[in-house]
Protein backbone atom coordinates (compact mmCIF):
# COMPACT_ATOMS: atom_id res chain seq x y z
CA UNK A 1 -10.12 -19.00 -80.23
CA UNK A 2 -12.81 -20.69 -77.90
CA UNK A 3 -10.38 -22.51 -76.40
CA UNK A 4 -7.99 -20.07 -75.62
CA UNK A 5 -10.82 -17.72 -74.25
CA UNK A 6 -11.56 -20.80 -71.54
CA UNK A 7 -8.04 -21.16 -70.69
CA UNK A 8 -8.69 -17.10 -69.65
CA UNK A 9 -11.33 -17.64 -68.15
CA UNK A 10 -10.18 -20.74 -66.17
CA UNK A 11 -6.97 -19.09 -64.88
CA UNK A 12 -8.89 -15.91 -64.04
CA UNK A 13 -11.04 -17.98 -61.79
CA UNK A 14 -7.95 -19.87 -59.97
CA UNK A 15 -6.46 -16.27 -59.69
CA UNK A 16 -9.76 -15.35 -57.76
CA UNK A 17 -9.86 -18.43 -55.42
CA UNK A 18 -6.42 -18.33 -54.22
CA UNK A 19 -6.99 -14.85 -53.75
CA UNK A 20 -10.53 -15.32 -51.47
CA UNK A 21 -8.01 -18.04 -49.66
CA UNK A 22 -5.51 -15.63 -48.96
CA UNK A 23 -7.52 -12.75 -47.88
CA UNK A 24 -9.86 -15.17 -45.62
CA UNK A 25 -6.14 -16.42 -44.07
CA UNK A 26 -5.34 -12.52 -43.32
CA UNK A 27 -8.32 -11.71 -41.81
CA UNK A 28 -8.89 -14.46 -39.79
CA UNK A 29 -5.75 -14.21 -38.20
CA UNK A 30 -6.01 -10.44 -37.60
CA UNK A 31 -9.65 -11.15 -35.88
CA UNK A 32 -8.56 -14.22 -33.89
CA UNK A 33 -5.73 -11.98 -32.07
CA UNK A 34 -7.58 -9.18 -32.04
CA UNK A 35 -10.38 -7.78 -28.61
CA UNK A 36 -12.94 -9.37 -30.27
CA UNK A 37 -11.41 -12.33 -31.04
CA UNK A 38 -10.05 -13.07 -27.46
CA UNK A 39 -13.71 -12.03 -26.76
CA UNK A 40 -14.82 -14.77 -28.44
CA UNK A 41 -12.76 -17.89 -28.25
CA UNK A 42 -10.75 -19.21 -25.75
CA UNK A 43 -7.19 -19.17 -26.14
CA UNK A 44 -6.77 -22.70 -26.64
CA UNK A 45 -9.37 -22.71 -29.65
CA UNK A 46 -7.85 -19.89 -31.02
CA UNK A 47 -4.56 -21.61 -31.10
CA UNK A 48 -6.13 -24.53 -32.72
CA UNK A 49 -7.78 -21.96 -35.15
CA UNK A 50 -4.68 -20.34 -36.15
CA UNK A 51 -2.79 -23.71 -37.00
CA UNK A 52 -5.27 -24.49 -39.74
CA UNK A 53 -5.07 -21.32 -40.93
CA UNK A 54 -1.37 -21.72 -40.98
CA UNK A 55 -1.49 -25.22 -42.54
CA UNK A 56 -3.98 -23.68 -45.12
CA UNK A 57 -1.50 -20.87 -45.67
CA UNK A 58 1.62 -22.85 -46.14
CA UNK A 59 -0.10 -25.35 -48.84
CA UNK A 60 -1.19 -22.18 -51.35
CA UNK A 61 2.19 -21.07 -50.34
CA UNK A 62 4.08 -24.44 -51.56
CA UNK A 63 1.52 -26.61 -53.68
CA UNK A 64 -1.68 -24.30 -53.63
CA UNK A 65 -0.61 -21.90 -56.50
CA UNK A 66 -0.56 -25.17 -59.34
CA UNK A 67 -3.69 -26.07 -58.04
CA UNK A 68 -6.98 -25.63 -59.81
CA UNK A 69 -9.57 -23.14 -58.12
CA UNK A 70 -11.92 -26.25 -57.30
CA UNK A 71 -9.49 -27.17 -55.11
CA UNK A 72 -8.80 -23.58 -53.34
CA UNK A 73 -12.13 -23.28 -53.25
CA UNK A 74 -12.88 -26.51 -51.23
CA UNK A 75 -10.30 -25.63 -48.67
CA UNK A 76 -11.69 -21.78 -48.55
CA UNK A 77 -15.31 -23.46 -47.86
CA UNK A 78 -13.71 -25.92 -45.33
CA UNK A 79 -12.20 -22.58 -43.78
CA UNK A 80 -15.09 -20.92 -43.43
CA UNK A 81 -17.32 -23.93 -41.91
């Protein structure tokens, strides 16, 4: 029974990574073409910006969805820094 409540447990919290992943993809990209973005970056960095985010969005699209939520987690932080 313990085991099956950590299997639970361990999908809910890959559910919830690739789901911070996701969101932080959306928003990013709706800031970075937005005023404020062009406000503040230059349209060469946000280009640069937006093809990670794109890279980061086409892995959980193709191989992120099998992976473990250490792993969407790590690129989420990388993301973010």
């Amino acid at each position: 029974m313990a085991d099956l409540q950590a299997r639970d447990e361990a999908k809910l919290a890959n559910e919830r990574a690739k789901n911070s992943l996701e969101s932080h993809i959306f928003n990013m990209k709706d800031t970075l073409f937005s005023d404020l973005g062009e406000l503040l970056a230059a349209e060469e960095e946000r280009e640069k910006i937006n093809k990670a985010l794109s890279e980061a969005s086409d892995w959980l699209d193709e191989d992120g969805w099998d992976s473990t939520a250490d792993v969407s987690l790590k690129l989420l932080s990388n993301q973010v820094a």
